[in-house]
C-alpha atoms as a PDB file:
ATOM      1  CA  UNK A   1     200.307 140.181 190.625  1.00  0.00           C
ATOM      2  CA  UNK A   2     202.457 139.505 194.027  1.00  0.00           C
ATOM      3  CA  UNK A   3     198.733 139.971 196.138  1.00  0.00           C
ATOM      4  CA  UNK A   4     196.693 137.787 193.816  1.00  0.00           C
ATOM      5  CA  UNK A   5     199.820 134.771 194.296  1.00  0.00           C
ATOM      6  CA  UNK A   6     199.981 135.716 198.244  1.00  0.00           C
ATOM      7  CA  UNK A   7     195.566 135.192 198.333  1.00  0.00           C
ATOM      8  CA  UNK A   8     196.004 132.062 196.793  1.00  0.00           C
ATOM      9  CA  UNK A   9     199.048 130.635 199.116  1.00  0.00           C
ATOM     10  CA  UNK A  10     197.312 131.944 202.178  1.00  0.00           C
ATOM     11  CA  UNK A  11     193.641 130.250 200.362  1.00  0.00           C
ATOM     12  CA  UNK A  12     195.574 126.663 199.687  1.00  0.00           C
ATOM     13  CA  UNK A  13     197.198 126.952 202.988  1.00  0.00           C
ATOM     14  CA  UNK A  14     193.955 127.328 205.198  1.00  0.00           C
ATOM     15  CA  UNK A  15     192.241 124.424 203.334  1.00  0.00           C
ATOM     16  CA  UNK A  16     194.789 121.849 204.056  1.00  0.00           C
ATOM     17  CA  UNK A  17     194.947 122.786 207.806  1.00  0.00           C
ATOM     18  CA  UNK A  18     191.326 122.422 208.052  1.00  0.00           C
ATOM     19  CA  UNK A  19     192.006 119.275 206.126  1.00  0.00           C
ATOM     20  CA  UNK A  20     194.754 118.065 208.016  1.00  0.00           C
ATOM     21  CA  UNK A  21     192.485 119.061 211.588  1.00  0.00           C
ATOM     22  CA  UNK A  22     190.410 116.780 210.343  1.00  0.00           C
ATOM     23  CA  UNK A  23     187.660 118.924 208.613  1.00  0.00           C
ATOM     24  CA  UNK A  24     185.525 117.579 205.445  1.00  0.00           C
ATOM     25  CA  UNK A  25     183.551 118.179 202.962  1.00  0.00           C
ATOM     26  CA  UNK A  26     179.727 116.787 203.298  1.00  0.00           C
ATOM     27  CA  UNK A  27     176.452 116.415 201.361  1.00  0.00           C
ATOM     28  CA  UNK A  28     173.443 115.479 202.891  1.00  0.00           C
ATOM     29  CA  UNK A  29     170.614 113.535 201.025  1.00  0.00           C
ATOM     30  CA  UNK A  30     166.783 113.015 202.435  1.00  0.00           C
ATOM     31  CA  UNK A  31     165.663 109.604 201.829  1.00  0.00           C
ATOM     32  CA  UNK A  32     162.038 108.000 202.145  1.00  0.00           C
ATOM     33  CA  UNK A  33     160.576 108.211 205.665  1.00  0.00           C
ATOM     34  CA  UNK A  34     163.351 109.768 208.066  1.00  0.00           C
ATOM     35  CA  UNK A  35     166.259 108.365 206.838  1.00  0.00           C
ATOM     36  CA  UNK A  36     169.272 110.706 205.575  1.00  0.00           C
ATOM     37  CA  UNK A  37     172.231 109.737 203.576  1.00  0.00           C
ATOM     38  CA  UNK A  38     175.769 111.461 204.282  1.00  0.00           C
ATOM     39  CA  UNK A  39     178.454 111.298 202.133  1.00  0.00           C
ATOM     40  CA  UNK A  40     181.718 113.053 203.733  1.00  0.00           C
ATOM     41  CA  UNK A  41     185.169 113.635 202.232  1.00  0.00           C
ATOM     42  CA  UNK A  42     188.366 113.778 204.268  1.00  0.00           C
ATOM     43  CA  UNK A  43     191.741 113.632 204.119  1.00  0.00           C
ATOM     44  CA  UNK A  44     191.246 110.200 206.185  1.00  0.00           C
ATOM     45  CA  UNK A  45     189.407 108.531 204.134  1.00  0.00           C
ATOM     46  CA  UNK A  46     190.217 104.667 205.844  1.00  0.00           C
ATOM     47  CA  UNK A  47     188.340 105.786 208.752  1.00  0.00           C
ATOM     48  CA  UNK A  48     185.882 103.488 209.786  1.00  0.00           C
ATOM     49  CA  UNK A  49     182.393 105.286 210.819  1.00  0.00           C
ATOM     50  CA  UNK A  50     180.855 106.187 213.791  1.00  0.00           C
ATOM     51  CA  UNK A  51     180.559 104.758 216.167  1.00  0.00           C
ATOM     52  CA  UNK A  52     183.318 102.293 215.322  1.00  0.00           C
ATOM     53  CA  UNK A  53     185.677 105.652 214.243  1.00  0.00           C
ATOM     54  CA  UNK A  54     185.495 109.227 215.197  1.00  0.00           C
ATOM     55  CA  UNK A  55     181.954 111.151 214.632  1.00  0.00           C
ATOM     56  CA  UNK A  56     181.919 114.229 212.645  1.00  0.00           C
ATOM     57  CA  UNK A  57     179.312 117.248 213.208  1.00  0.00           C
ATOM     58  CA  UNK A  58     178.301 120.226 210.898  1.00  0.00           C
ATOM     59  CA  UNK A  59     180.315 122.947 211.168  1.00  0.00           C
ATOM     60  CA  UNK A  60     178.769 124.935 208.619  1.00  0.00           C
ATOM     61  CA  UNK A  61     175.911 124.712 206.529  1.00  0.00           C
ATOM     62  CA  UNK A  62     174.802 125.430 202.495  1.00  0.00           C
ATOM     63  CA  UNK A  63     171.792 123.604 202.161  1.00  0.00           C
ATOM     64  CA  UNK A  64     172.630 119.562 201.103  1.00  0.00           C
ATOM     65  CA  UNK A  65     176.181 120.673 201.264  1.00  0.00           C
ATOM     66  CA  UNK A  66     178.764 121.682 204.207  1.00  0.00           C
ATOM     67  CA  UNK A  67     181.633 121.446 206.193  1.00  0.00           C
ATOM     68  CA  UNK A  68     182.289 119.177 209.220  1.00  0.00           C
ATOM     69  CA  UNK A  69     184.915 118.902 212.002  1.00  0.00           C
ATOM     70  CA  UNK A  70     185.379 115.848 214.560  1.00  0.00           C
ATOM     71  CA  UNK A  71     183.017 116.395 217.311  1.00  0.00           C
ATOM     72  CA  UNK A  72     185.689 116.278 220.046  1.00  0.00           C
ATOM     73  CA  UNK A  73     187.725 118.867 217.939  1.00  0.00           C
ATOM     74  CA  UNK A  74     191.010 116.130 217.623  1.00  0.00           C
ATOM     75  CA  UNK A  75     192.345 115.309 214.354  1.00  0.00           C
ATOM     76  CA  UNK A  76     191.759 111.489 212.977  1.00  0.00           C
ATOM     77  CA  UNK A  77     195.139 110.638 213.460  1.00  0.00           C
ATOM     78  CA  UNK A  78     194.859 110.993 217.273  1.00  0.00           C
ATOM     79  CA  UNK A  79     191.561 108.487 217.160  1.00  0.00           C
ATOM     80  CA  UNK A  80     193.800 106.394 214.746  1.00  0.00           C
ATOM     81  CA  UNK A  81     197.343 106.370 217.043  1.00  0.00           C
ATOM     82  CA  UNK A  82     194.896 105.605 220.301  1.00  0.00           C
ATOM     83  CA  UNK A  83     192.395 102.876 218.925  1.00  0.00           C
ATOM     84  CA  UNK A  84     193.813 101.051 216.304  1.00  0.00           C
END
């Protein structure tokens, strides 16, 4: 019971340092013609978009779904501290 607790620490642990790099969540939609809707979820989630706030590229892919990181590799804050 001790390795199934210490999986699920080490699980919870990884997601909110991705999180807290600045990582997401993402879904990608198709629209008419060439236009694609993107809905991502961070933890900074008053971020204004790019190009106004910091871009975010795929990271890993699952069909409509994935994962995304800033594409500089800095977390929001440091985009937040420097241009707000």
């Amino acid at each position: 019971m001790h390795i199934v607790e210490r999986v699920f620490q080490i699980v919870v642990f990884m997601v909110a340092a991705f999180m807290a790099w600045g990582g997401g969540f993402s879904r990608w939609e198709s629209l008419p013609g060439e236009a694609t809707r993107t809905v991502t979820y961070t933890l900074y989630r008053t971020l204004p978009p790019p190009p106004q706030g910091p871009a975010f590229c795929k990271f890993l892919t699952l069909g409509d779904y994935g994962l995304v990181m800033p594409c500089n590799y800095q977390p929001p804050f440091v985009w937040w501290l420097r241009d707000r």
